[in-house]
PDB file of N, CA and C in Angstrom:
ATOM      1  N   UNK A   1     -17.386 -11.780  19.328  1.00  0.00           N
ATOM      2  CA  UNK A   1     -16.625 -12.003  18.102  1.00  0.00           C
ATOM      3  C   UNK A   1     -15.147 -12.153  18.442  1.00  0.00           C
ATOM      4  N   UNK A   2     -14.060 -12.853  17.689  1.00  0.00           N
ATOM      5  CA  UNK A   2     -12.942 -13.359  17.983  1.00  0.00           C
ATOM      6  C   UNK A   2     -11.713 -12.303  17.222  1.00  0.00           C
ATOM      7  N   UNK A   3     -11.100 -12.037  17.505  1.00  0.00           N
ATOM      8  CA  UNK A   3      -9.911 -10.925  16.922  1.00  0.00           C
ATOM      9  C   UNK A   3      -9.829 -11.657  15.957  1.00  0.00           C
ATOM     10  N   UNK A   4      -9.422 -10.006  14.818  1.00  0.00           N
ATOM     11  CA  UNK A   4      -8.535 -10.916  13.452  1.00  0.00           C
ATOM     12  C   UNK A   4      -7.390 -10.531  13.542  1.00  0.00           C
ATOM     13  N   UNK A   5      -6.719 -10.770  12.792  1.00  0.00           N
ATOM     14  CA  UNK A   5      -4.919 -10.910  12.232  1.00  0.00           C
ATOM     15  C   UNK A   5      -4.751 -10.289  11.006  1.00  0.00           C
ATOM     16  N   UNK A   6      -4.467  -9.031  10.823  1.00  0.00           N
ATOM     17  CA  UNK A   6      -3.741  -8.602   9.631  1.00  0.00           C
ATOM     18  C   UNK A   6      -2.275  -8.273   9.827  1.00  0.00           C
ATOM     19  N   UNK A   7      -2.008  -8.189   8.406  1.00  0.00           N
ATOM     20  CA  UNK A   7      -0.868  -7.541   8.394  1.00  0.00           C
ATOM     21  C   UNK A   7      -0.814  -6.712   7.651  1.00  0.00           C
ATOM     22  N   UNK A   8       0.230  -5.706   7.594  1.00  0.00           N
ATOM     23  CA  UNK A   8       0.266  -3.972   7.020  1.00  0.00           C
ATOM     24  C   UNK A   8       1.613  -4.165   6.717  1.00  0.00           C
ATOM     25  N   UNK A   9       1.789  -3.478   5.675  1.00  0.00           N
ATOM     26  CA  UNK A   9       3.122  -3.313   4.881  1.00  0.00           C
ATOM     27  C   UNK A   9       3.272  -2.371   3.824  1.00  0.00           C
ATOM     28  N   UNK A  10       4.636  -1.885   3.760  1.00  0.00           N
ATOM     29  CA  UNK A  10       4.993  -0.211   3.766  1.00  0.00           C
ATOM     30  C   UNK A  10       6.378  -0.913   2.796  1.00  0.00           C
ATOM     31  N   UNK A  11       6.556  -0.808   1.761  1.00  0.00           N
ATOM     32  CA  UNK A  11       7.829  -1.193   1.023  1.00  0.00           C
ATOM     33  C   UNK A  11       8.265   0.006   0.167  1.00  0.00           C
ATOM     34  N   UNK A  12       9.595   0.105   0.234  1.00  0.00           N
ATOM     35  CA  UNK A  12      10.548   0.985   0.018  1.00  0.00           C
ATOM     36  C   UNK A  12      11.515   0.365  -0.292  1.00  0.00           C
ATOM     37  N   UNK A  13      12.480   1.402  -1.266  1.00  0.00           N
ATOM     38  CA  UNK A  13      13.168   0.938  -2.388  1.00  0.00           C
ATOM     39  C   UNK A  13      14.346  -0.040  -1.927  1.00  0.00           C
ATOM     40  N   UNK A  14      14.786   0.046  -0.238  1.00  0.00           N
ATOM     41  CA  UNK A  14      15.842  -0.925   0.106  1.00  0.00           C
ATOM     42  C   UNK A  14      14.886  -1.855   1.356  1.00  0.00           C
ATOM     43  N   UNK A  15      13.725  -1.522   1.703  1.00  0.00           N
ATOM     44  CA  UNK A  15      13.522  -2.160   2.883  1.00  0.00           C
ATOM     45  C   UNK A  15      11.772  -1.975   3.225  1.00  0.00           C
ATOM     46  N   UNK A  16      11.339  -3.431   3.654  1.00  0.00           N
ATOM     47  CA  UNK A  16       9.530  -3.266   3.912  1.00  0.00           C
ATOM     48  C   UNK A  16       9.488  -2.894   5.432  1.00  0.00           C
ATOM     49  N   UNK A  17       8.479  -1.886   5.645  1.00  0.00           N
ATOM     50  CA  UNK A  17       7.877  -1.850   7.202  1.00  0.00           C
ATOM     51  C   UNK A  17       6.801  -3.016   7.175  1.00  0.00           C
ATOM     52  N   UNK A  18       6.899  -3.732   7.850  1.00  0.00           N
ATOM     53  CA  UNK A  18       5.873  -4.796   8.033  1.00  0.00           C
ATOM     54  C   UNK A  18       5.396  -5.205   9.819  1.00  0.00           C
ATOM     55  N   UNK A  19       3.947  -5.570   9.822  1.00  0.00           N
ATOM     56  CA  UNK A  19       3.618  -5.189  11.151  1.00  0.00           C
ATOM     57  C   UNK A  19       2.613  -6.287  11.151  1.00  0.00           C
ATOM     58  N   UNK A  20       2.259  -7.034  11.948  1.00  0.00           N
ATOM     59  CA  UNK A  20       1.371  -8.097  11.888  1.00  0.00           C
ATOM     60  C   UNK A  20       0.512  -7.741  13.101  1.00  0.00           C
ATOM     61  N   UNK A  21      -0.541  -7.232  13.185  1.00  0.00           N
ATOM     62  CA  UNK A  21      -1.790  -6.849  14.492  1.00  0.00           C
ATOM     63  C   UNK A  21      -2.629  -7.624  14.540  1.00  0.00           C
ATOM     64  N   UNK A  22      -2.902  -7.575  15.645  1.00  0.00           N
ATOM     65  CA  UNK A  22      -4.433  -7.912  15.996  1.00  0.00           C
ATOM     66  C   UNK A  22      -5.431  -7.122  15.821  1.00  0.00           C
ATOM     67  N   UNK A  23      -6.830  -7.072  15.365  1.00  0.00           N
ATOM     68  CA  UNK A  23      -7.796  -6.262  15.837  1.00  0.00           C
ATOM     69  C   UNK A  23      -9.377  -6.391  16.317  1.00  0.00           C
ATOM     70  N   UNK A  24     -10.126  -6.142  16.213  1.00  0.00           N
ATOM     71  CA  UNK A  24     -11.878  -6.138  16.550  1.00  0.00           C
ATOM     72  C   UNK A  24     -11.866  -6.412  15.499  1.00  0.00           C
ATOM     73  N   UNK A  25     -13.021  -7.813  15.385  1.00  0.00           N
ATOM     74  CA  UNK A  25     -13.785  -8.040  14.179  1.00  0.00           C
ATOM     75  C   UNK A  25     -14.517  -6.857  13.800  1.00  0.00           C
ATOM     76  N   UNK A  26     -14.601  -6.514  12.123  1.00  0.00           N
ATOM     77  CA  UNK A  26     -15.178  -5.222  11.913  1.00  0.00           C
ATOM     78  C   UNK A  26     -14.001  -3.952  11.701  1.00  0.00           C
ATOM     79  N   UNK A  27     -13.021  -4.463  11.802  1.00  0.00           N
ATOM     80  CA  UNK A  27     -12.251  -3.382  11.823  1.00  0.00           C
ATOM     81  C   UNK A  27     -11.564  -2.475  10.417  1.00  0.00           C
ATOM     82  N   UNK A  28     -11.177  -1.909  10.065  1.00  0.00           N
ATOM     83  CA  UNK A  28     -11.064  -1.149   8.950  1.00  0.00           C
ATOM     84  C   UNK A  28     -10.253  -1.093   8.445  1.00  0.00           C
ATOM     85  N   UNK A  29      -9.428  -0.463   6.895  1.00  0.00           N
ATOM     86  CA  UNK A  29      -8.031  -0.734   6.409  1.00  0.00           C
ATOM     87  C   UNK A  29      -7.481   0.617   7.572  1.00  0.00           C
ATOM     88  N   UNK A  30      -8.365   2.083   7.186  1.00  0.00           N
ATOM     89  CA  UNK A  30      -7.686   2.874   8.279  1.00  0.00           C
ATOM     90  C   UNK A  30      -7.516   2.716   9.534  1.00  0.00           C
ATOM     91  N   UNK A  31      -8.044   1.734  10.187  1.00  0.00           N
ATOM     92  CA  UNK A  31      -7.866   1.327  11.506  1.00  0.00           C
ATOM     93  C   UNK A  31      -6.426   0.825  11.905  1.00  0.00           C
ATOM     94  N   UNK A  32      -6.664  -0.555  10.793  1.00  0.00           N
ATOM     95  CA  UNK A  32      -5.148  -0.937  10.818  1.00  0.00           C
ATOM     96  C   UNK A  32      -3.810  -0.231  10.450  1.00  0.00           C
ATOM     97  N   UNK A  33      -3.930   0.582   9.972  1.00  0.00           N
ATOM     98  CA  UNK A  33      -2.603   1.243   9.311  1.00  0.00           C
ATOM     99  C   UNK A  33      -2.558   2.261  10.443  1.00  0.00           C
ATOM    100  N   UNK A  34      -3.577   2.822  11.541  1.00  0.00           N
ATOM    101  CA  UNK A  34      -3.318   3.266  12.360  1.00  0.00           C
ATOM    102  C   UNK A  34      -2.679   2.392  13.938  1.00  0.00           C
ATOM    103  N   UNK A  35      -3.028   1.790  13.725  1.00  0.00           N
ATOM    104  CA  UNK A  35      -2.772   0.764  15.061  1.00  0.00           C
ATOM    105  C   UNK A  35      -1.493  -0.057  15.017  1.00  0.00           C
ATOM    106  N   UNK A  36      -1.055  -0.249  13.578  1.00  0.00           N
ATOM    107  CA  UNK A  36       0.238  -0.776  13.205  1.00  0.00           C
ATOM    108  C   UNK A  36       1.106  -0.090  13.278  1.00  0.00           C
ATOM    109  N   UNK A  37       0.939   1.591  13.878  1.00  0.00           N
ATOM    110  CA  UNK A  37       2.146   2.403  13.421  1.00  0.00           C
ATOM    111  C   UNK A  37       3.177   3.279  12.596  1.00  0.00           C
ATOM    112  N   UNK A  38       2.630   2.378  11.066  1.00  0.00           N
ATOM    113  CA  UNK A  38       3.384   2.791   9.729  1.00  0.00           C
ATOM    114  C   UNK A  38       3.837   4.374   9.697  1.00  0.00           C
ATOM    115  N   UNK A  39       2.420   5.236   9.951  1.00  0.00           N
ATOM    116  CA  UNK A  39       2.899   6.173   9.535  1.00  0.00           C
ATOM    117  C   UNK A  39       3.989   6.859  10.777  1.00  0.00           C
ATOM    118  N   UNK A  40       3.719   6.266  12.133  1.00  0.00           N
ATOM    119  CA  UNK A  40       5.001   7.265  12.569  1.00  0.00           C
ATOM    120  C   UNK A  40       6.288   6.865  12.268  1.00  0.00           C
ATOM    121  N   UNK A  41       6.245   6.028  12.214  1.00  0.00           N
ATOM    122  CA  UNK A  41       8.100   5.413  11.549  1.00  0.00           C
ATOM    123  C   UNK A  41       7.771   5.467  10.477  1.00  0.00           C
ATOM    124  N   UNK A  42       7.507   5.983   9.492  1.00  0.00           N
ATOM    125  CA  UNK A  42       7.337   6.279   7.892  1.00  0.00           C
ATOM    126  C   UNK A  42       6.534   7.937   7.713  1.00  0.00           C
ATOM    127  N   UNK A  43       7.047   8.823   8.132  1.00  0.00           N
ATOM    128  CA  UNK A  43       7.118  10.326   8.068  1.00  0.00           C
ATOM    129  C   UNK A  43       6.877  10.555   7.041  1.00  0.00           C
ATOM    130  N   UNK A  44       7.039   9.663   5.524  1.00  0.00           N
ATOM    131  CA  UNK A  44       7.128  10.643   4.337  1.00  0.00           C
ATOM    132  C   UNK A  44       5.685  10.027   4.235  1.00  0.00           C
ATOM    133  N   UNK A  45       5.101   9.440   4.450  1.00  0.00           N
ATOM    134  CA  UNK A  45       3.693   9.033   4.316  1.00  0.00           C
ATOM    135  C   UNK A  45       2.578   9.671   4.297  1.00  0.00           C
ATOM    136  N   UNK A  46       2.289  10.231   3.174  1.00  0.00           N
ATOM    137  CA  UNK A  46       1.031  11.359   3.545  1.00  0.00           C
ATOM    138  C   UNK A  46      -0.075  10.848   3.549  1.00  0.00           C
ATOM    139  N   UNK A  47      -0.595  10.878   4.423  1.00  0.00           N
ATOM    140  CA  UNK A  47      -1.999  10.596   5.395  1.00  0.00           C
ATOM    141  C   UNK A  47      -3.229  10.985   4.392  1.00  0.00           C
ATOM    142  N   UNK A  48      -3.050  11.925   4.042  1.00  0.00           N
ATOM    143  CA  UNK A  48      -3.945  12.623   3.294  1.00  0.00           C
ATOM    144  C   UNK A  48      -3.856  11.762   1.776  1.00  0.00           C
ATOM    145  N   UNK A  49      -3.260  11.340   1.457  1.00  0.00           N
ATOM    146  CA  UNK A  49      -3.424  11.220   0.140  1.00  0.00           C
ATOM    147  C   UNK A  49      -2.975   9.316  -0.140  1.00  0.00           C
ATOM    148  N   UNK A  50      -3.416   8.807   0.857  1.00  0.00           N
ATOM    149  CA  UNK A  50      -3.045   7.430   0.674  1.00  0.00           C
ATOM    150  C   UNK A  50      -3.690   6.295   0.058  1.00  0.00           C
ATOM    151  N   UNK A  51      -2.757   5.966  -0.711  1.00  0.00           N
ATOM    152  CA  UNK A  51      -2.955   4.634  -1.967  1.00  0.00           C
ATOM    153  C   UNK A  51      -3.253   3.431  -0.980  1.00  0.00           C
ATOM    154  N   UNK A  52      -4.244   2.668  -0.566  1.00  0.00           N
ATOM    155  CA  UNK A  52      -4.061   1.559  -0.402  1.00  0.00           C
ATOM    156  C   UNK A  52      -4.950   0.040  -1.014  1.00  0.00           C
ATOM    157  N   UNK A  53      -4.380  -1.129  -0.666  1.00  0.00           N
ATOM    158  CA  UNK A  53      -4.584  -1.808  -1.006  1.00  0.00           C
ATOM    159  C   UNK A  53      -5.179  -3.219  -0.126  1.00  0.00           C
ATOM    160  N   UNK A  54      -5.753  -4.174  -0.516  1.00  0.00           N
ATOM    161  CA  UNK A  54      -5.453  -5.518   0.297  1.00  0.00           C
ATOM    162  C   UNK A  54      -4.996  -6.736  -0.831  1.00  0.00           C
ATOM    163  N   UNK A  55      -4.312  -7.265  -0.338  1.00  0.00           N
ATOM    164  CA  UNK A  55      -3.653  -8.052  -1.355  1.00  0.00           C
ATOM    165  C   UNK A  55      -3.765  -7.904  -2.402  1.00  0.00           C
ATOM    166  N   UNK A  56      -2.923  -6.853  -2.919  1.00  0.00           N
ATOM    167  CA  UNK A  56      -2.706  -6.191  -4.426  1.00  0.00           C
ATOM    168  C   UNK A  56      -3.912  -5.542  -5.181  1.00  0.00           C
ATOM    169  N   UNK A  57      -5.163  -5.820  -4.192  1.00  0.00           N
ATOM    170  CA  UNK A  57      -6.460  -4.883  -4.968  1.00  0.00           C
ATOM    171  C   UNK A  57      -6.991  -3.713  -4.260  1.00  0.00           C
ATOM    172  N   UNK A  58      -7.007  -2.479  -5.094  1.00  0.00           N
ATOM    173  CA  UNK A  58      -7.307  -1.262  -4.361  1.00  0.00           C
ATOM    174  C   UNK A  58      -8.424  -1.480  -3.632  1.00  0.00           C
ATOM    175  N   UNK A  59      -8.253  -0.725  -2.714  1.00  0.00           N
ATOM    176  CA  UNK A  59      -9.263  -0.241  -1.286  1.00  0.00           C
ATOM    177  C   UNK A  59      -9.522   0.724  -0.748  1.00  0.00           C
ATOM    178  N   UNK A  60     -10.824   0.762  -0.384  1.00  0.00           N
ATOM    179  CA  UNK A  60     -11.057   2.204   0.626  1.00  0.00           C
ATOM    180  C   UNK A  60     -10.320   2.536   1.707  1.00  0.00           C
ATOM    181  N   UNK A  61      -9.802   3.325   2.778  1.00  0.00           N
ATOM    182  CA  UNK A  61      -9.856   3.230   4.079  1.00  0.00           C
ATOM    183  C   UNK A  61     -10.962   2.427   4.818  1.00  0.00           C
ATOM    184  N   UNK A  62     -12.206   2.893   4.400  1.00  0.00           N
ATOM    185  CA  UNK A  62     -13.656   2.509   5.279  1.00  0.00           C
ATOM    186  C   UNK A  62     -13.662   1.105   4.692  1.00  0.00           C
ATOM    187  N   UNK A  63     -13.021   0.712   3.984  1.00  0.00           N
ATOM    188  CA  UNK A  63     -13.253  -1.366   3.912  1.00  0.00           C
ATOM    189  C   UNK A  63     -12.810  -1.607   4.773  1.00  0.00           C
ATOM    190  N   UNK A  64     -13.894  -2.879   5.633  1.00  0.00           N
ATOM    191  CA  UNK A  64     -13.815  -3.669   6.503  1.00  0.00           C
ATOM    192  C   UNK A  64     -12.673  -4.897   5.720  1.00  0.00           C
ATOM    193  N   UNK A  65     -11.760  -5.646   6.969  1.00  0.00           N
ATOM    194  CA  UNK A  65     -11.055  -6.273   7.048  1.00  0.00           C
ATOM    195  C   UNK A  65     -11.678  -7.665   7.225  1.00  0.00           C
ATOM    196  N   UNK A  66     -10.996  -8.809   6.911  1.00  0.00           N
ATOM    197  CA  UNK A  66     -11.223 -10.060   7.578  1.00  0.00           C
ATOM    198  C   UNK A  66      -9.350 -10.630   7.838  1.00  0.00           C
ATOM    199  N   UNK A  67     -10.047 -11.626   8.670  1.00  0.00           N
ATOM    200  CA  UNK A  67      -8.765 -12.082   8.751  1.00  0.00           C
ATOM    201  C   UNK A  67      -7.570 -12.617   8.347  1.00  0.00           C
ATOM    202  N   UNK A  68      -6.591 -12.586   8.480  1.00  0.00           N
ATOM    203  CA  UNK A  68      -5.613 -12.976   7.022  1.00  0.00           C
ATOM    204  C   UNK A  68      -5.457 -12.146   5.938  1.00  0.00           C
ATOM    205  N   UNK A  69      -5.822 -10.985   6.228  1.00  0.00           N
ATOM    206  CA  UNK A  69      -5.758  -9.591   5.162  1.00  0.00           C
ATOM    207  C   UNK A  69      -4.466  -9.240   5.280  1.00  0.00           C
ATOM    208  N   UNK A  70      -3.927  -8.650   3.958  1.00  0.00           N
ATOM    209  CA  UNK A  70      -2.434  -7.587   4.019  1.00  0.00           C
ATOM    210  C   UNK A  70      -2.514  -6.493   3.353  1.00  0.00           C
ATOM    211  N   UNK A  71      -2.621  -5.529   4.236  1.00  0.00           N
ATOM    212  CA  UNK A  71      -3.123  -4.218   3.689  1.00  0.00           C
ATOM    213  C   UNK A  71      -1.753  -3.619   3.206  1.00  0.00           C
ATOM    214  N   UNK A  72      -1.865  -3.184   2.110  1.00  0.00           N
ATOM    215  CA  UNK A  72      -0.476  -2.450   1.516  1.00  0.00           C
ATOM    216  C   UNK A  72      -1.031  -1.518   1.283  1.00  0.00           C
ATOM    217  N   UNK A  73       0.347  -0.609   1.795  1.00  0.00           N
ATOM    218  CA  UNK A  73       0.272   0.791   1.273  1.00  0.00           C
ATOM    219  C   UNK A  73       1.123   1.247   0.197  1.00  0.00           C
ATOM    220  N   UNK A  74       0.511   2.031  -0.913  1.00  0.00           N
ATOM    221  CA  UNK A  74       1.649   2.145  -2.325  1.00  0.00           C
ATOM    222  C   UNK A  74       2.146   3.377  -1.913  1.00  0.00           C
ATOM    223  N   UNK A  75       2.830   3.379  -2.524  1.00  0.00           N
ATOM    224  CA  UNK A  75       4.055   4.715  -2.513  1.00  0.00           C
ATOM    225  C   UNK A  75       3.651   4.938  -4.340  1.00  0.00           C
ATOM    226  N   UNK A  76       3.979   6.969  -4.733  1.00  0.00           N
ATOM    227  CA  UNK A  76       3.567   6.803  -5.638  1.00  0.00           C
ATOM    228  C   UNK A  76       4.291   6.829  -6.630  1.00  0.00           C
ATOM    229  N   UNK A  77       3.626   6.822  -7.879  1.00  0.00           N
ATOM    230  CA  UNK A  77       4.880   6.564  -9.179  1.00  0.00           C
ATOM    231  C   UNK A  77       5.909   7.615  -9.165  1.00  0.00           C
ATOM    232  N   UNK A  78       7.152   7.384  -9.512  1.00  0.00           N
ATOM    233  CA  UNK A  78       7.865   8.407 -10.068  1.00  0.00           C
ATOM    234  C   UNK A  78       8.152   8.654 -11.292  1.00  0.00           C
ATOM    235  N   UNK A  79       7.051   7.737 -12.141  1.00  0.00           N
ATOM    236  CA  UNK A  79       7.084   7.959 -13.615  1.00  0.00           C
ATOM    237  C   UNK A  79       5.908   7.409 -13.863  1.00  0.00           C
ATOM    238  N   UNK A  80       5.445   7.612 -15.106  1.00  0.00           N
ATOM    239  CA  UNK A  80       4.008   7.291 -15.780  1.00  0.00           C
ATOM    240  C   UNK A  80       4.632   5.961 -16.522  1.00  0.00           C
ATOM    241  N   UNK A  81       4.416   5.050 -16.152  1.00  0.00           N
ATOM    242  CA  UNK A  81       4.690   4.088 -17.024  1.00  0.00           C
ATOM    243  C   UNK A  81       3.933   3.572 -18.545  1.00  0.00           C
ATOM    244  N   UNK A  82       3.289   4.445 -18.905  1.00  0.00           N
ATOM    245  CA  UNK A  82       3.045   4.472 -20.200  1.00  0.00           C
ATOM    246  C   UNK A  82       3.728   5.590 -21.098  1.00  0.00           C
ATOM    247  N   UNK A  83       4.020   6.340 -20.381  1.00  0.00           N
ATOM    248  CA  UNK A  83       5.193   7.717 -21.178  1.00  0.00           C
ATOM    249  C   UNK A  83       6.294   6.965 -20.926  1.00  0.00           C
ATOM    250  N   UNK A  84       7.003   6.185 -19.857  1.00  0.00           N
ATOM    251  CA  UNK A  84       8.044   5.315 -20.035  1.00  0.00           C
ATOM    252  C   UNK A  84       8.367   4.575 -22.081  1.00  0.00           C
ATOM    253  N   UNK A  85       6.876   3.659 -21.125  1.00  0.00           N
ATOM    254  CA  UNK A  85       6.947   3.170 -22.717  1.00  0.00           C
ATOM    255  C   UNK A  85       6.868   3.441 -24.194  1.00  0.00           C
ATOM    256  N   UNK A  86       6.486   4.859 -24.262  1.00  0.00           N
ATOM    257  CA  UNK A  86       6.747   5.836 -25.143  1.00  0.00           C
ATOM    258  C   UNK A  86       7.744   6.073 -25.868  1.00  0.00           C
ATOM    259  N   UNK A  87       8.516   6.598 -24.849  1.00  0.00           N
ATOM    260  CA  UNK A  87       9.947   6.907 -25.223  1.00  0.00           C
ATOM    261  C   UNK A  87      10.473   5.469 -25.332  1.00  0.00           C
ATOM    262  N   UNK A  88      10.882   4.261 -24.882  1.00  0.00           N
ATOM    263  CA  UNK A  88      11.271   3.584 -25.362  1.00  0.00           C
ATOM    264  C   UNK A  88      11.093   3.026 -26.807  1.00  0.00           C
ATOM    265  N   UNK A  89       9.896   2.848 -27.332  1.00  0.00           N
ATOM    266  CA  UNK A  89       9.689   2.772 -28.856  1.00  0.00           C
ATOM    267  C   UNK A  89      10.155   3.612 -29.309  1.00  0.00           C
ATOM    268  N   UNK A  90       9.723   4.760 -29.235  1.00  0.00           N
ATOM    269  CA  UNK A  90      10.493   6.105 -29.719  1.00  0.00           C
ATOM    270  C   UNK A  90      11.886   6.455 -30.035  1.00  0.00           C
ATOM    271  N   UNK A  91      12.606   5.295 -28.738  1.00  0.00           N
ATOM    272  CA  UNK A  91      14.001   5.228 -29.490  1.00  0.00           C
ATOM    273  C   UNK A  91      14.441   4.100 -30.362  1.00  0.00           C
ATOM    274  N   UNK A  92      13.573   3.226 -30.068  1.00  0.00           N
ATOM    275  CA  UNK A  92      13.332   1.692 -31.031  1.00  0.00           C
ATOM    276  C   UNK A  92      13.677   2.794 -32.529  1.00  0.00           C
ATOM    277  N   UNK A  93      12.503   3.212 -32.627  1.00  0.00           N
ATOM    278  CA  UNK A  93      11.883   3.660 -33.959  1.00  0.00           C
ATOM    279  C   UNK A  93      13.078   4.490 -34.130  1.00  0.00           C
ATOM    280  N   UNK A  94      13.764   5.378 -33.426  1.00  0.00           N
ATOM    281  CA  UNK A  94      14.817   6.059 -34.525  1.00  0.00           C
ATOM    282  C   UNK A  94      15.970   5.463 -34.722  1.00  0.00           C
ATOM    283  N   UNK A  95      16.146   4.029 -34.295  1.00  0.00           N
ATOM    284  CA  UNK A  95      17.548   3.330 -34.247  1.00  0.00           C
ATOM    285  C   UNK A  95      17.474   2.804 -35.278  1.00  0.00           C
ATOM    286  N   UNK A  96      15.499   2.217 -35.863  1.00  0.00           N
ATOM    287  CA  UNK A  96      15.419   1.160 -36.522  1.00  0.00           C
ATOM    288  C   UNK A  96      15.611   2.032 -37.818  1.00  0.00           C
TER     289      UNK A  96
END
């Protein structure tokens, strides 16, 4: 079988970690995010509790990859964006 090509990417509020690998056909989202590095140059990254994705659609770790994949990793909310939008009507409504 012939290597694939992903790429892994880590975006933050001024700047993306981005990493383009090679790997074994068959290979995994946790594979790649290990082999790319992310988490040691990205410390705040908890291992344990990671959001990821392949091109914008959630994923397991244990999903297999193909080639031309971009595995993203989310960082998590710092707000509920539906209580966002809450309070914004909420002030709609007492202005109006």
């Amino acid at each position: 079988m012939s290597p694939i090509h992903v790429e892994v990417v880590y975006a933050l509020p001024f700047r993306q970690d981005c990493s383009e690998i090679e790997l074994e056909a068959g290979a995994t989202v946790e594979g790649a995010i290990e082999q790319s590095g992310v988490l040691r140059r990205n410390p705040e990254i908890d291992p344990a509790s990671l959001w990821v994705g392949i091109w914008g659609r959630r994923a397991q770790l244990s999903d297999r990859l193909r080639d031309g994949d971009r595995v993203e990793i989310y960082r998590p909310l710092v707000a509920d964006p539906k209580e966002l939008r809450r309070r914004r009507v909420g002030k709609k409504a007492e202005k109006g």
